[in-house]
C-alpha atoms as a PDB file:
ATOM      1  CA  UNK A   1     -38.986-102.329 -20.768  1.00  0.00           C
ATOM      2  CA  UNK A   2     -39.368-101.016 -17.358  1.00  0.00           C
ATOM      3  CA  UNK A   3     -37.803 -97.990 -15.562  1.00  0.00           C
ATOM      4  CA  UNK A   4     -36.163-100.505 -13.231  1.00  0.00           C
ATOM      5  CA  UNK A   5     -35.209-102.649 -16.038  1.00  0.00           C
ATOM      6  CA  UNK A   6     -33.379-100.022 -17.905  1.00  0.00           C
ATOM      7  CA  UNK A   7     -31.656 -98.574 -14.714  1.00  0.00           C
ATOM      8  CA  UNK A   8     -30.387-101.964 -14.017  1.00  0.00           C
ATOM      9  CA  UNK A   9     -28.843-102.322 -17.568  1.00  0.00           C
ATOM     10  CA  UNK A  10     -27.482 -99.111 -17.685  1.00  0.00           C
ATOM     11  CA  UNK A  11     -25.753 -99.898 -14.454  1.00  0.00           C
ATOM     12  CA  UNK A  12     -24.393-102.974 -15.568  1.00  0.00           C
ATOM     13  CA  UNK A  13     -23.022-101.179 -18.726  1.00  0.00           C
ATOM     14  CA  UNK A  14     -21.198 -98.381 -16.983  1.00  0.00           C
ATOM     15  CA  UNK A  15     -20.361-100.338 -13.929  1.00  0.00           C
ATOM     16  CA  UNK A  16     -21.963 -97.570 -11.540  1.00  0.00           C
ATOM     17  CA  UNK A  17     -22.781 -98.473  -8.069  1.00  0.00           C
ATOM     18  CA  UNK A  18     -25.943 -97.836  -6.325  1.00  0.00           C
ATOM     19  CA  UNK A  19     -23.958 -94.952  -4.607  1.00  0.00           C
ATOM     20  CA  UNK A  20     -23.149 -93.242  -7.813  1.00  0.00           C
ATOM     21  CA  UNK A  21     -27.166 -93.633  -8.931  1.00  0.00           C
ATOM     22  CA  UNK A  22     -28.283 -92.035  -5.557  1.00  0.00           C
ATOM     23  CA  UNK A  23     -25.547 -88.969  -5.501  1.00  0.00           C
ATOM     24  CA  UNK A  24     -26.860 -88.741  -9.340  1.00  0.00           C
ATOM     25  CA  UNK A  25     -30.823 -88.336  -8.649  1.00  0.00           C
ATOM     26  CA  UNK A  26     -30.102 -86.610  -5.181  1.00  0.00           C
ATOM     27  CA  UNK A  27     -31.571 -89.747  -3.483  1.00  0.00           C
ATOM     28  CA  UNK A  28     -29.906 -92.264  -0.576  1.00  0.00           C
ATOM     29  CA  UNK A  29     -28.433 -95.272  -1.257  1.00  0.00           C
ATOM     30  CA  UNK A  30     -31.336 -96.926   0.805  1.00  0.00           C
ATOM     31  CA  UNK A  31     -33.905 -95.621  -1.735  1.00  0.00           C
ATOM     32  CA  UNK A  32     -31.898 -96.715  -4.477  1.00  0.00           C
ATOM     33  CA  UNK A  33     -31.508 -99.943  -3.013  1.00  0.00           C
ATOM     34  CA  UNK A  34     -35.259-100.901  -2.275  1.00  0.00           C
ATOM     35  CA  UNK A  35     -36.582 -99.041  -5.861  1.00  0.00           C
ATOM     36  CA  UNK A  36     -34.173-101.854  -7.535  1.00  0.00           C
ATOM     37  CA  UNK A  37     -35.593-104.442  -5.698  1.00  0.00           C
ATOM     38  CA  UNK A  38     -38.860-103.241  -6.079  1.00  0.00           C
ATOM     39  CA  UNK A  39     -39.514-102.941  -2.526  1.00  0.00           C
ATOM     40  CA  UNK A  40     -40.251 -98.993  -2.150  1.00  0.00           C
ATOM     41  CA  UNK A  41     -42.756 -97.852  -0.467  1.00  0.00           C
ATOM     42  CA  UNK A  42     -42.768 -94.161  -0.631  1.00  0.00           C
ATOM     43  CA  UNK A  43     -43.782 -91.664  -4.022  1.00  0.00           C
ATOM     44  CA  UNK A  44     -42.617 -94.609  -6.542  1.00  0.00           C
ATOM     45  CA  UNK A  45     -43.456 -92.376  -9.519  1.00  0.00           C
ATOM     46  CA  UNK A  46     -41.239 -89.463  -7.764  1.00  0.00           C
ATOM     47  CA  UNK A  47     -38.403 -92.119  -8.216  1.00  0.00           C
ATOM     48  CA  UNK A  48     -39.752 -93.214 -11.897  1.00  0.00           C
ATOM     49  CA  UNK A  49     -39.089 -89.319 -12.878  1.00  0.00           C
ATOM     50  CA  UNK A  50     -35.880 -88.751 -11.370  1.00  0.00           C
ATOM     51  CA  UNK A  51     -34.835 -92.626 -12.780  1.00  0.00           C
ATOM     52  CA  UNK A  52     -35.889 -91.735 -15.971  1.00  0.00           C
ATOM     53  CA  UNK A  53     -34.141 -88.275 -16.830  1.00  0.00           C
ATOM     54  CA  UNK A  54     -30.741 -89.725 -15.695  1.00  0.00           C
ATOM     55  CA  UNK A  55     -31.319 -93.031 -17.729  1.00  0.00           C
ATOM     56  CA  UNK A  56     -31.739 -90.040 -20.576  1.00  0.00           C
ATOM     57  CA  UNK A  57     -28.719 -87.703 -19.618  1.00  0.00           C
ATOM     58  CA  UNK A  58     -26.340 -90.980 -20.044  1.00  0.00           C
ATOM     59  CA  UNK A  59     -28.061 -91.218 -23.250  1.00  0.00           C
ATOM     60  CA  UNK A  60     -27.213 -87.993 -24.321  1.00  0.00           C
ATOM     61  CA  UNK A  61     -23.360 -88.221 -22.930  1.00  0.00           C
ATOM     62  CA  UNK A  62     -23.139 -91.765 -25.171  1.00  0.00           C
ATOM     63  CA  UNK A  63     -24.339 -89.902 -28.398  1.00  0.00           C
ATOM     64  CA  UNK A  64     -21.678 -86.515 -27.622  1.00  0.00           C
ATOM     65  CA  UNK A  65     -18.269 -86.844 -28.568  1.00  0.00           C
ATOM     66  CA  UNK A  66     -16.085 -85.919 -25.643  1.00  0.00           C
ATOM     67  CA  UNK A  67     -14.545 -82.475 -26.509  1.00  0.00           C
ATOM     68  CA  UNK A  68     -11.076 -82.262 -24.658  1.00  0.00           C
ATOM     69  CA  UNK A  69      -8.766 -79.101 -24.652  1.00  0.00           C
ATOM     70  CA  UNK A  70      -5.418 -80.644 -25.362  1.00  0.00           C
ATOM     71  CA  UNK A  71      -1.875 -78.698 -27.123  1.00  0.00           C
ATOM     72  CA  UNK A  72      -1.707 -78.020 -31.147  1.00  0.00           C
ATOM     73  CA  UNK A  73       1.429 -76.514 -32.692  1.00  0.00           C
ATOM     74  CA  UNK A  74       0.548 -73.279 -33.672  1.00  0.00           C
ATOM     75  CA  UNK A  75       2.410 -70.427 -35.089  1.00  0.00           C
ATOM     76  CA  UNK A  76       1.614 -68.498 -31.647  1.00  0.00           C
ATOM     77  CA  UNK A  77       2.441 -71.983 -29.729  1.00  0.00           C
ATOM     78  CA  UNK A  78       5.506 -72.369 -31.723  1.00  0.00           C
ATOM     79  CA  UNK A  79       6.862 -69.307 -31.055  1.00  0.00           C
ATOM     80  CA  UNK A  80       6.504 -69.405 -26.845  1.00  0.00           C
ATOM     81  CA  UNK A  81       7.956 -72.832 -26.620  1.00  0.00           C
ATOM     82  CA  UNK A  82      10.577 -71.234 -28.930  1.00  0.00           C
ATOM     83  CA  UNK A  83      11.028 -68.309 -26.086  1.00  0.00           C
ATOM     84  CA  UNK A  84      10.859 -71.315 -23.043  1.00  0.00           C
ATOM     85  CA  UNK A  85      13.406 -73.015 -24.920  1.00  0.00           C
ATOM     86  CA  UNK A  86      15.297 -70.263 -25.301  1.00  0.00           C
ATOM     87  CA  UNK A  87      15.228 -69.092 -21.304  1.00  0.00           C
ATOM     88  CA  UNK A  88      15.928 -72.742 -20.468  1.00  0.00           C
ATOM     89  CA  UNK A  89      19.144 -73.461 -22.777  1.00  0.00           C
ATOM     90  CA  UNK A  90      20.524 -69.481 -21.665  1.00  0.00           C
ATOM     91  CA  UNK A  91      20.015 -69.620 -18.295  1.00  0.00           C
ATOM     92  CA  UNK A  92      17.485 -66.323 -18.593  1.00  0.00           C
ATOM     93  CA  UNK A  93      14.322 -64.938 -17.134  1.00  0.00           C
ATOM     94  CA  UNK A  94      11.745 -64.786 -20.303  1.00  0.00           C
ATOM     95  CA  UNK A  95       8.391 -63.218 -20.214  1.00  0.00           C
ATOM     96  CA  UNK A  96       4.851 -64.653 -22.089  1.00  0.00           C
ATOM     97  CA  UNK A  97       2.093 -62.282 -21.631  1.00  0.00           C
ATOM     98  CA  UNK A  98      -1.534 -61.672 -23.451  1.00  0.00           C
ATOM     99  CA  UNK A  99      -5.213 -61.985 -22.848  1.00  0.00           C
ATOM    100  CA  UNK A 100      -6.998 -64.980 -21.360  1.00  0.00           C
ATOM    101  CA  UNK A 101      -7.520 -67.567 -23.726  1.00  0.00           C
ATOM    102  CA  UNK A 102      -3.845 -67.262 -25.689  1.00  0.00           C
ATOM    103  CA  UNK A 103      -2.568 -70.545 -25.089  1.00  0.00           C
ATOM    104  CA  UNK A 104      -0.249 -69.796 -22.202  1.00  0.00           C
ATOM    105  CA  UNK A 105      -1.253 -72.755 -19.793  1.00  0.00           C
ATOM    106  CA  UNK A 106      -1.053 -75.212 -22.810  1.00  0.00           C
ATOM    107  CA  UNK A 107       2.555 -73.881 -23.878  1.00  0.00           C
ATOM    108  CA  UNK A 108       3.790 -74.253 -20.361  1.00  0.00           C
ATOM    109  CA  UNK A 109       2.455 -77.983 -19.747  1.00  0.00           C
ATOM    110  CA  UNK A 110       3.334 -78.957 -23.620  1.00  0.00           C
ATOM    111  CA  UNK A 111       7.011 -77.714 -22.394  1.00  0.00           C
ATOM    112  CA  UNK A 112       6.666 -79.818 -19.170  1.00  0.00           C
ATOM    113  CA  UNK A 113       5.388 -82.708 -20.684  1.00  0.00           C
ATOM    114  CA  UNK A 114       8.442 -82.914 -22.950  1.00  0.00           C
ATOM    115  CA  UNK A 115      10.831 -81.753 -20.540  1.00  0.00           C
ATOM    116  CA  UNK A 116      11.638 -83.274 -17.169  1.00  0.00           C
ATOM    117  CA  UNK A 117      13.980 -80.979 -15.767  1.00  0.00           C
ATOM    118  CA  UNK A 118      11.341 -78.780 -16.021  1.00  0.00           C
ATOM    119  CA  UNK A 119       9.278 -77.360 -12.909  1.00  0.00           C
ATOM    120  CA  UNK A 120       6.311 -76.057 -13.342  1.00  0.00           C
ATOM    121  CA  UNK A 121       4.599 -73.901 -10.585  1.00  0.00           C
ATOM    122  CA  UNK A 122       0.630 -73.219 -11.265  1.00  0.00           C
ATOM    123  CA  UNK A 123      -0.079 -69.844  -9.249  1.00  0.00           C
ATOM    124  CA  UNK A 124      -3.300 -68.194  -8.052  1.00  0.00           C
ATOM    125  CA  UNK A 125      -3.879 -65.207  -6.044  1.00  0.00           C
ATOM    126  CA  UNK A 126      -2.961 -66.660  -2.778  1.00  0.00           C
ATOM    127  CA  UNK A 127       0.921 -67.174  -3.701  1.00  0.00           C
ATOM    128  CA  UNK A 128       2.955 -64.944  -1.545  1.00  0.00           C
ATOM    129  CA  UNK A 129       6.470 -65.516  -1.610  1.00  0.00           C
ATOM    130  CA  UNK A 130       7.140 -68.088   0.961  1.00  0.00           C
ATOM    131  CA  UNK A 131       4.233 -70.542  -0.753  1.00  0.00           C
ATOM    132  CA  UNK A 132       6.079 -69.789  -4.121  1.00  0.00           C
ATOM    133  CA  UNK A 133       9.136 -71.200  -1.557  1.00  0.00           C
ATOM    134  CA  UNK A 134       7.423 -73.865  -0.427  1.00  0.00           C
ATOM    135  CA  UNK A 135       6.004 -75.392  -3.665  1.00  0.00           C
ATOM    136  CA  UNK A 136       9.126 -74.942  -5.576  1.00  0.00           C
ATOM    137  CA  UNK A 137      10.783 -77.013  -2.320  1.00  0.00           C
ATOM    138  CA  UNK A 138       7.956 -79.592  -2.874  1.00  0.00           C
ATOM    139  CA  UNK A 139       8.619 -80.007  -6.758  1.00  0.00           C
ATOM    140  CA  UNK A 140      11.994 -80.168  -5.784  1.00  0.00           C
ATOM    141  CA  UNK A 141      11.665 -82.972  -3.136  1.00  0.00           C
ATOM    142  CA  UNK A 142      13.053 -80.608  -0.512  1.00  0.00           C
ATOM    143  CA  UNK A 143      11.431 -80.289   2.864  1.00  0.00           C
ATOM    144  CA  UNK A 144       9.552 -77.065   3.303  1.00  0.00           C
ATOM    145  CA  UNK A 145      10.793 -76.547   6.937  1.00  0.00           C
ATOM    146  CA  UNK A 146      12.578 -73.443   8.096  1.00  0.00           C
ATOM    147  CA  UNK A 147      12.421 -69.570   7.165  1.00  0.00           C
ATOM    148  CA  UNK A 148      12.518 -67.896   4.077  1.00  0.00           C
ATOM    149  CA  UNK A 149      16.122 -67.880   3.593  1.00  0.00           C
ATOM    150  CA  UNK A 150      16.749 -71.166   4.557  1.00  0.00           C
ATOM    151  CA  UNK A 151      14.118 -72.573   1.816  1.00  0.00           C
ATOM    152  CA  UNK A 152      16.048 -70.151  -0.769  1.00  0.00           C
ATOM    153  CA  UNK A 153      19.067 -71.394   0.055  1.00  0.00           C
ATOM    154  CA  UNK A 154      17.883 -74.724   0.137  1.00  0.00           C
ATOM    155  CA  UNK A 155      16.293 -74.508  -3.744  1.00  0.00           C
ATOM    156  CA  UNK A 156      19.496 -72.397  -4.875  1.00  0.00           C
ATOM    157  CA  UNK A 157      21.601 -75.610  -3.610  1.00  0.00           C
ATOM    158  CA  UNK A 158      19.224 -78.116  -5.431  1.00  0.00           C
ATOM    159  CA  UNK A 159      18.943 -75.753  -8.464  1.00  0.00           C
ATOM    160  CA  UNK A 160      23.231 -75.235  -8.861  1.00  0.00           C
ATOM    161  CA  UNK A 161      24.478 -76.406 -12.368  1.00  0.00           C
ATOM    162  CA  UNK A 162      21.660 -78.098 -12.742  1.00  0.00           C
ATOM    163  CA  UNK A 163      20.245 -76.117 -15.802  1.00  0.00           C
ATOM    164  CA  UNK A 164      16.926 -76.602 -14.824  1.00  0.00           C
ATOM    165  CA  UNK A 165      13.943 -74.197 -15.820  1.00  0.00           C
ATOM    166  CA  UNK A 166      11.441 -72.813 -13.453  1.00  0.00           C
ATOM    167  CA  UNK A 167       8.193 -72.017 -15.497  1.00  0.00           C
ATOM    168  CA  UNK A 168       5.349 -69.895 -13.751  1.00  0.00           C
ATOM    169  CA  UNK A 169       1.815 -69.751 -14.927  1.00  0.00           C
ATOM    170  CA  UNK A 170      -0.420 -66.565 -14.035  1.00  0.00           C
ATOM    171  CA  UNK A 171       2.789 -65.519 -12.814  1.00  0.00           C
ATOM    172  CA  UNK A 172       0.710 -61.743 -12.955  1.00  0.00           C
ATOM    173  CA  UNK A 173      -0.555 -63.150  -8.994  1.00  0.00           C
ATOM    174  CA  UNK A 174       2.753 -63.238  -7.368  1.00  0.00           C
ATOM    175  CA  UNK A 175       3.397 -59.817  -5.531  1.00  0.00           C
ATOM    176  CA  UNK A 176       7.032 -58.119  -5.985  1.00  0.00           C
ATOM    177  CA  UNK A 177       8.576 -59.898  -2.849  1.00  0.00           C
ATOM    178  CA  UNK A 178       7.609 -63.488  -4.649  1.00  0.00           C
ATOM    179  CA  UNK A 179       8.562 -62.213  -8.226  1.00  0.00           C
ATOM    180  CA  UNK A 180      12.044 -61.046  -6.392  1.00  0.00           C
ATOM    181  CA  UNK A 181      12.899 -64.028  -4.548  1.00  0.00           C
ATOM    182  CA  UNK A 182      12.701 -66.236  -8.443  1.00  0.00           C
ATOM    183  CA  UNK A 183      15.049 -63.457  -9.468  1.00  0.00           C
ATOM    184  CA  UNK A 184      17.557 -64.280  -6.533  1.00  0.00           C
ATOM    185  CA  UNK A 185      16.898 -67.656  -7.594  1.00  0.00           C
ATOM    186  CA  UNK A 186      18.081 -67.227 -10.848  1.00  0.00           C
ATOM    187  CA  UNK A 187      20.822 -65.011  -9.998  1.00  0.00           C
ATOM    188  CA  UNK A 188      22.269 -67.343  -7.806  1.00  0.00           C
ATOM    189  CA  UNK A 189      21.634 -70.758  -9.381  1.00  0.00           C
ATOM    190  CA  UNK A 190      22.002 -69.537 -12.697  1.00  0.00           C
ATOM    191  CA  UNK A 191      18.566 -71.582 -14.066  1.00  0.00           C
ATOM    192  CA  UNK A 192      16.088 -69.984 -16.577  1.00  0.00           C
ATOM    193  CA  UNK A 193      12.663 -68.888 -15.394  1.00  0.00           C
ATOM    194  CA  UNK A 194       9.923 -68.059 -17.571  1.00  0.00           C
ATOM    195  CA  UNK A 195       6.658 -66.146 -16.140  1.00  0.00           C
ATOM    196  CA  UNK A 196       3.517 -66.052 -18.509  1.00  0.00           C
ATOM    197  CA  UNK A 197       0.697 -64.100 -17.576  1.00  0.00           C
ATOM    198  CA  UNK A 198      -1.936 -61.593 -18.147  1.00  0.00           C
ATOM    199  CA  UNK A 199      -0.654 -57.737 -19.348  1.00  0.00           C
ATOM    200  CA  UNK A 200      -0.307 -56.993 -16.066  1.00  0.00           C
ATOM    201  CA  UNK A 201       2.150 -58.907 -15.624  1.00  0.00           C
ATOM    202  CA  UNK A 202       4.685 -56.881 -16.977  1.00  0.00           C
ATOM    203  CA  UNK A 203       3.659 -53.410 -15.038  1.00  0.00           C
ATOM    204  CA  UNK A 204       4.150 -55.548 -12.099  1.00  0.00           C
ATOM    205  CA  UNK A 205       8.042 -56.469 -13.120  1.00  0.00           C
ATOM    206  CA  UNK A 206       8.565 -53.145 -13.723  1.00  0.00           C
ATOM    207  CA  UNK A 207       6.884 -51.481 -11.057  1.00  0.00           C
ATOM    208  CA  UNK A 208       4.137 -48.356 -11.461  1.00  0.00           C
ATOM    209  CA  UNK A 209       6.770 -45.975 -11.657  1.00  0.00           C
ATOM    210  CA  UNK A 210       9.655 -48.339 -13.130  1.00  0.00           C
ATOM    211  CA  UNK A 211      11.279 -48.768  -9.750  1.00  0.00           C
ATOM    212  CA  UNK A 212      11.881 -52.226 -10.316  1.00  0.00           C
ATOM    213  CA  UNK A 213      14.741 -52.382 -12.613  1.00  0.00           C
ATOM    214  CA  UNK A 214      16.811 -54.311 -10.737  1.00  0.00           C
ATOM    215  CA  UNK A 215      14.086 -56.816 -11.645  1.00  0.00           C
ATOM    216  CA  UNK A 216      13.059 -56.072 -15.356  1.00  0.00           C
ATOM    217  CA  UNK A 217      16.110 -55.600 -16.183  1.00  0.00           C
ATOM    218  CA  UNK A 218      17.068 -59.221 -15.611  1.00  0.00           C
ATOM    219  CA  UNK A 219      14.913 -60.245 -18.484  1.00  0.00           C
ATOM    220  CA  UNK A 220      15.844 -61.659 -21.611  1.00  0.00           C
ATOM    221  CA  UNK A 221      12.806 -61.229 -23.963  1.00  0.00           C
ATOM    222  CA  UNK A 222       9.113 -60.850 -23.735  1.00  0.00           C
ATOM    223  CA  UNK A 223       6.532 -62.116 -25.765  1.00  0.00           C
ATOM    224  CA  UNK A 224       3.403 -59.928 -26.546  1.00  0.00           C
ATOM    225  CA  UNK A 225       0.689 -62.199 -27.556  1.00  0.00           C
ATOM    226  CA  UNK A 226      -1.905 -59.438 -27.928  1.00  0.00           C
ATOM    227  CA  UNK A 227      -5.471 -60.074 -27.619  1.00  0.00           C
ATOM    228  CA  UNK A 228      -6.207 -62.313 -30.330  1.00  0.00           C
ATOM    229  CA  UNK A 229      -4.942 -65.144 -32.203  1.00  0.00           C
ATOM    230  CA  UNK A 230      -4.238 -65.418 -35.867  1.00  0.00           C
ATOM    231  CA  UNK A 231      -7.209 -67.277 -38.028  1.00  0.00           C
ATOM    232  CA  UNK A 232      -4.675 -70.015 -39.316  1.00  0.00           C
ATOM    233  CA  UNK A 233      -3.908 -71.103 -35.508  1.00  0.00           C
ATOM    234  CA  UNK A 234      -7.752 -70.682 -34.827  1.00  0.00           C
ATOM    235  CA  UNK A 235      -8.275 -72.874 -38.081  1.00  0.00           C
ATOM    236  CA  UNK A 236      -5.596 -75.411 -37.094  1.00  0.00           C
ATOM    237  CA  UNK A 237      -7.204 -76.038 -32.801  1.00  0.00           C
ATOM    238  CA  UNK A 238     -10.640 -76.606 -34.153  1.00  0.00           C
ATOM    239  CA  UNK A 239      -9.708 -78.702 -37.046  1.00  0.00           C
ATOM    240  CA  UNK A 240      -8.023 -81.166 -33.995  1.00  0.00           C
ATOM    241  CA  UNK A 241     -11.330 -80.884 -32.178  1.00  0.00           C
ATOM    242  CA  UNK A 242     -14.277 -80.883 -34.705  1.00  0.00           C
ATOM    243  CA  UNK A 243     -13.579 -83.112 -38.117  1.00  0.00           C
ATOM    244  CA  UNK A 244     -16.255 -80.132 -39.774  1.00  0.00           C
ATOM    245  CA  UNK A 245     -14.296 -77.203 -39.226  1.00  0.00           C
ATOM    246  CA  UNK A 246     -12.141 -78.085 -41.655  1.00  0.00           C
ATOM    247  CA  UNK A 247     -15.195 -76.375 -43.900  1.00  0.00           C
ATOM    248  CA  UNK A 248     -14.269 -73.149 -44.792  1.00  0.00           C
ATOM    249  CA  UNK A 249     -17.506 -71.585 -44.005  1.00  0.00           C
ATOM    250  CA  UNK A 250     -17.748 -73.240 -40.803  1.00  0.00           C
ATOM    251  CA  UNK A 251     -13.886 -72.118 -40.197  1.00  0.00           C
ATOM    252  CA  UNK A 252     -14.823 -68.962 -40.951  1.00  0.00           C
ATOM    253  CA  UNK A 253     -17.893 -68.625 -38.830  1.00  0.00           C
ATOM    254  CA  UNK A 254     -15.971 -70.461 -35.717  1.00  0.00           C
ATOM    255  CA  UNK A 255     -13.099 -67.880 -36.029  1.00  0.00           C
ATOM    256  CA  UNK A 256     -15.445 -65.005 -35.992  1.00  0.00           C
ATOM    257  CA  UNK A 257     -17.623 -66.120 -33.592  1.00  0.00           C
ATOM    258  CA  UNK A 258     -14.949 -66.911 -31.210  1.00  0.00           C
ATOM    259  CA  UNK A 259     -12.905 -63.615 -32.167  1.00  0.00           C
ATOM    260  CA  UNK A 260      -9.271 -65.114 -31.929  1.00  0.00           C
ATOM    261  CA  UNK A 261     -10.241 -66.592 -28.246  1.00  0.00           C
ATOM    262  CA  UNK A 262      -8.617 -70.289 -28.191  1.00  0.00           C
ATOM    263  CA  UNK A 263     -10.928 -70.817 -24.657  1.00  0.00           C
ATOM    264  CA  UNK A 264     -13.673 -69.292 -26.509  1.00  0.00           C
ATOM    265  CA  UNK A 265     -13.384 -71.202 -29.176  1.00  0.00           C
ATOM    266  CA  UNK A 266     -13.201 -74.226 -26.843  1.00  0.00           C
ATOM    267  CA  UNK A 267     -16.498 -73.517 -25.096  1.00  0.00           C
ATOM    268  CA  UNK A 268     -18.281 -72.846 -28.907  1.00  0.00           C
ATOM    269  CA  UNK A 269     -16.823 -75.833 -30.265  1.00  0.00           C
ATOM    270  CA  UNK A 270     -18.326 -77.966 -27.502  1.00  0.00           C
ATOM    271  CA  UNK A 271     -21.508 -76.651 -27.474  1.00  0.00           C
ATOM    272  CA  UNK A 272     -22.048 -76.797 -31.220  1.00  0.00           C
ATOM    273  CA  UNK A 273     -20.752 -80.599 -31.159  1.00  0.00           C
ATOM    274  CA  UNK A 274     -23.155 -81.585 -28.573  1.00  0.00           C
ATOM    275  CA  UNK A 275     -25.534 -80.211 -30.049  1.00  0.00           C
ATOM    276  CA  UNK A 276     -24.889 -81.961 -33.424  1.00  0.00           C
ATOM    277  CA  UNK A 277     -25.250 -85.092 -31.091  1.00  0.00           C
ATOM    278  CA  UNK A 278     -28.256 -85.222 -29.709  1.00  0.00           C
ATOM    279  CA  UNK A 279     -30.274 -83.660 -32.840  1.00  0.00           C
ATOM    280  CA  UNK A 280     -28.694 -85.283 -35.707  1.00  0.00           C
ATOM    281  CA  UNK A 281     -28.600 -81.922 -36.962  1.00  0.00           C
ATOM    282  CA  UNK A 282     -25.386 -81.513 -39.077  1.00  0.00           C
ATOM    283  CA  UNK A 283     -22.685 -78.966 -38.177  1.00  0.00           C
ATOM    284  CA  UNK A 284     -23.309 -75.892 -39.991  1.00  0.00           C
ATOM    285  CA  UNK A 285     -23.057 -72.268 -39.736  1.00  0.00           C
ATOM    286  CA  UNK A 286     -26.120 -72.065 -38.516  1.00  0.00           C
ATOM    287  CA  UNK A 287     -25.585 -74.255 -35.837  1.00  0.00           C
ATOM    288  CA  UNK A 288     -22.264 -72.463 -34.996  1.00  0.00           C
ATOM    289  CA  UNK A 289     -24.264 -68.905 -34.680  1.00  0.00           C
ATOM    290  CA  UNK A 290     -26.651 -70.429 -32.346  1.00  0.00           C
ATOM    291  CA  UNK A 291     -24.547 -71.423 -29.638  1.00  0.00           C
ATOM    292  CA  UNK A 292     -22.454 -68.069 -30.558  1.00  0.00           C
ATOM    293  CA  UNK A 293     -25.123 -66.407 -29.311  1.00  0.00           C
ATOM    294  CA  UNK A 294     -24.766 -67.784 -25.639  1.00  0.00           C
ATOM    295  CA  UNK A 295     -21.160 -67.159 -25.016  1.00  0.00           C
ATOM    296  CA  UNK A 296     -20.517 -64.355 -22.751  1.00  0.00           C
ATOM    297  CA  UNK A 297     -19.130 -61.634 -24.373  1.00  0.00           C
END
């Protein structure tokens, strides 16, 4: 079977267009388009090479099961929707904080997933306290118009009685002038806010020298989720993932290779599943060593 041939079929299969073949093997459409007809008339075998090791990378993707991060009840999961449901049904600020790789992000989209009158606000470095206004306005269907107090105003009227919760992940980015204007928020709308975040996160609601208590001491409870997760919720993620680690050597040798990181363990499992794929090689302890051994540390 030709090049061509297979190209064509593989096309057909996937339904990709002549566009997605080109952006693929960093060639025009116009290239694509003649090679399929056979009517190219520059380096043919240039195009035969390129062809050829996408035509194999699709192969590759068919054989690998597609590894997806997705929420599993853990102990440590259990417990922070327990302290989200808690800052939710009391009307109180409630605090998640540990190392990357914890679960935080899942816990907070499990929670909004299963809640509707839940608002969930993603942050990154760039929040200052008027984009924390804006895109609490814009989850709230309010119009993001006007100054700072009219927005707060504006989500304090929306926010009234309604015992909504506000839920902030990498809530460690917001500086004290965003992280005080949630706390009017709450004061005046009476709604539950939760921030999860890195360590940090907590020197910056109290304030280098505890200056802030006017903020800290608004919250309820905050959960430490240290630096590492337990082996039974390690055991129980990449059971849901990978069918083999249900093996207690393999278990064993995922949990230590991963050392109680949930992302780590992510990346690992992945790795060592794709690899299974394409080899045929079973998945072993071995196999889970060797792709340890390219995880950044």
């Amino acid at each position: 079977m030709s090049i061509v041939t297979e190209l064509t079929e593989l096309m057909e299969r996937k339904s990709y267009s002549q566009t997605q073949v080109a952006r693929a093997i960093g060639k025009s459409v116009a290239v694509i388009n003649q090679y399929l007809q056979g009517k190219y008339n520059g380096d043919v075998k240039c195009i035969d090479a390129l062809v050829e090791g996408f035509i194999h990378r699709q192969r590759d993707k068919d054989k690998s099961q597609r590894i997806t991060a997705s929420f599993v009840s853990t102990f440590t999961s259990r417990r922070g929707l327990e302290v989200i449901r808690m800052a939710h049904l009391d009307g109180d600020i409630n605090v998640i904080y540990g190392d990357a790789g914890m679960g935080k992000t899942m816990m907070l989209r499990e929670y909004a997933a299963k809640n509707r009158d839940a608002v969930l606000i993603e942050a990154d470095p760039g929040y200052t306290a008027r984009v924390v206004l804006e895109e609490l306005c814009n989850k709230l269907g309010l119009s993001k118009r006007g100054n700072m107090h009219d927005l707060s105003e504006a989500c304090v009227n929306a926010l009234l009685e309604s015992g909504r919760i506000i839920m902030v992940d990498e809530a460690e980015n917001l500086p004290y002038r965003a992280l005080e204007t949630l706390r009017r928020i709450h004061d005046k709308a009476g709604v539950g806010i939760v921030l999860a975040g890195m360590p940090r996160l907590i020197i910056n609601l109290k304030g280098k020298r505890g200056e802030y208590k006017q903020l800290y001491s608004r919250v309820g409870f905050a959960l430490p989720l240290g630096d590492t997760l337990p082996q039974e919720d390690i055991n129980d993620i990449a059971i849901s993932m990978l069918p083999d680690a249900a093996q207690p050597e393999v278990s064993d040798a995922l949990y230590k290779a991963c050392k109680g990181n949930a992302r780590r363990l992510f990346k690992l499992v992945r790795g060592v599943s794709h690899g299974s794929a394409i080899s045929g090689d079973p998945i072993n302890v071995g196999a889970v060593r060797k792709f340890s051994e390219m995880l950044i540390h």
